[in-house]
Structure formats: structure tokens, C-alpha cells
Protein backbone atom coordinates (compact mmCIF):
# COMPACT_ATOMS: atom_id res chain seq x y z
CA UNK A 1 64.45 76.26 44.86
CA UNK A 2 61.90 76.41 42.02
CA UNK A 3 59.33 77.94 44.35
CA UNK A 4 61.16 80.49 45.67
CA UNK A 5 62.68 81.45 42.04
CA UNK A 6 58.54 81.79 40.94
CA UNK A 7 57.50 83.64 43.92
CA UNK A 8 60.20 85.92 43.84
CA UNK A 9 59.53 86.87 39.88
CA UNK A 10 55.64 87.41 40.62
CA UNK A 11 56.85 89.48 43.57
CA UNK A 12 59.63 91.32 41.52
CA UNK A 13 58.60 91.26 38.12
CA UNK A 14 57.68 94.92 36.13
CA UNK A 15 56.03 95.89 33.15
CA UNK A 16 58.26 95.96 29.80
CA UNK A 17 59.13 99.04 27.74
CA UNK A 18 55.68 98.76 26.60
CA UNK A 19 53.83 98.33 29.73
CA UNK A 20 53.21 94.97 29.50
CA UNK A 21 53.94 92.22 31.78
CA UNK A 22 50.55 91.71 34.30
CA UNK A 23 49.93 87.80 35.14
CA UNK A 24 47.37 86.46 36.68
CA UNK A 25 47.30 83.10 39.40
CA UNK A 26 44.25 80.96 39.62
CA UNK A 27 43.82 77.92 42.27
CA UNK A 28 40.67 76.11 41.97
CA UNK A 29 38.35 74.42 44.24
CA UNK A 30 41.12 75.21 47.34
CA UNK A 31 40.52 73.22 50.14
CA UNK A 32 41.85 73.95 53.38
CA UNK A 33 44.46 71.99 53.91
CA UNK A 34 46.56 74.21 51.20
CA UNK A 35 45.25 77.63 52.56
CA UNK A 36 48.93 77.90 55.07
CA UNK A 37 50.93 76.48 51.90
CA UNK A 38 49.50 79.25 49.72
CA UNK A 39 49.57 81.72 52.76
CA UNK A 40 53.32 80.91 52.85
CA UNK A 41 54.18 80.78 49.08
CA UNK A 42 52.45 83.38 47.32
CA UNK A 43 53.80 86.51 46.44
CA UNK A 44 52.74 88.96 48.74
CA UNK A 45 53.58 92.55 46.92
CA UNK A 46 53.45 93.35 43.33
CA UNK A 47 50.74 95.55 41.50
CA UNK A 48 51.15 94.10 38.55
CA UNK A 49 49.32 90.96 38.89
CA UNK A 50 46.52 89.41 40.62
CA UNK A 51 45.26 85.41 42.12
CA UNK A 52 42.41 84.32 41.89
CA UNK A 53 41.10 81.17 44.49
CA UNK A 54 37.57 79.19 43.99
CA UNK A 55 36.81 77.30 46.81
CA UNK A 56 33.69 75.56 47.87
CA UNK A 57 34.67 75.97 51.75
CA UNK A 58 33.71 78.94 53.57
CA UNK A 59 36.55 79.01 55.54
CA UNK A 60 39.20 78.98 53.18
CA UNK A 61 37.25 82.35 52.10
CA UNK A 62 36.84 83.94 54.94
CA UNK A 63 40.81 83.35 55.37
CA UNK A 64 41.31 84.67 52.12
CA UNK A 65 39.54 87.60 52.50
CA UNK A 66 40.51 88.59 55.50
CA UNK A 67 42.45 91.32 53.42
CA UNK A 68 40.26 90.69 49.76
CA UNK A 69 36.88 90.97 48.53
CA UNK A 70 34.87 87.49 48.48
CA UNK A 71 32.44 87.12 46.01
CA UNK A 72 30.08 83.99 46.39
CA UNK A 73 28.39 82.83 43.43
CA UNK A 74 25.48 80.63 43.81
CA UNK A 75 24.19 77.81 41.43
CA UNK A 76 21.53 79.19 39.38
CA UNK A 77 17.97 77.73 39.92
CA UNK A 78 16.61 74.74 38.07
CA UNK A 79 13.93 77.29 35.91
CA UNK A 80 16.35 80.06 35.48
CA UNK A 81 19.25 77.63 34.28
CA UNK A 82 16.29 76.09 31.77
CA UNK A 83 15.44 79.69 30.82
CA UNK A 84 19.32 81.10 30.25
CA UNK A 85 19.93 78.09 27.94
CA UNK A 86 16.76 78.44 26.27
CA UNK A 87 17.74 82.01 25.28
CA UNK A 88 20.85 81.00 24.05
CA UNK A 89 19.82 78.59 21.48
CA UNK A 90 16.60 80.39 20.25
């Protein structure tokens, strides 16, 4: 009951007076075996709010983004991780 009371205010909810009311959703490190639970539960219509999945498993994001951009971000190199701290603390 709790889950379908939360997905249907993400689907349903609207901005205030003010226009405020976006929300954002954000599952990390997804793994595969929750990709049809999520496919199943999360809201599926509402412009006022976005999710946001990590995963390290390219076929949870090639499932995801069947309909979404994927954006894969790589570990930076040994040197330029060195480098971007150096910079920081100089």
C-alpha cells in the first residue's frame, strides 16, 4: 500500500502556487536483479521530476536507456587523478 501511495504522488504530484514542487529519485549501484522491480514501480509520467540510476552493469543500462540517455563515466587515470588533486590543494 505504501508503494503504490509513493508512486502514485511522483506520478500525480504538481508544482505549488509558486511553481515549486520538482523531486528528484536516485538508485545507486542497481544491479539487475531490481531492474523489473523498478521497471514495475516507478512512476512512469510526470514532468516534474526526474531518477537518476548508477549502475556498474551494462545491462541494467542498456535497459534503462532503452527510452533515456546513458552517460558512462570512466575512472580517471592514475596521473590525471594525481594531477586534479594536486590542483586542488596548491
Amino acid at each position: 500500500m505504501r508503494l503504490t501511495s509513493a508512486r502514485r504522488w511522483f506520478k500525480l504530484e504538481e508544482s505549488d502556487v509558486n511553481g515549486y514542487s520538482q523531486w528528484l529519485l536516485i538508485f545507486d549501484n542497481v544491479a539487475q536483479e531490481a531492474v523489473s522491480f523498478l521497471k514495475e514501480h516507478l512512476p512512469r509520467q510526470n514532468l516534474m521530476g526526474n531518477i537518476l540510476l548508477t549502475t556498474r552493469t551494462e545491462a541494467v543500462a542498456t535497459v534503462a536507456g532503452q527510452q533515456h540517455h546513458i552517460v558512462e563515466l570512466c575512472a580517471p587515470d592514475l596521473k590525471n587523478a594525481a594531477n586534479q588533486l594536486w590542483d586542488r590543494y596548491e
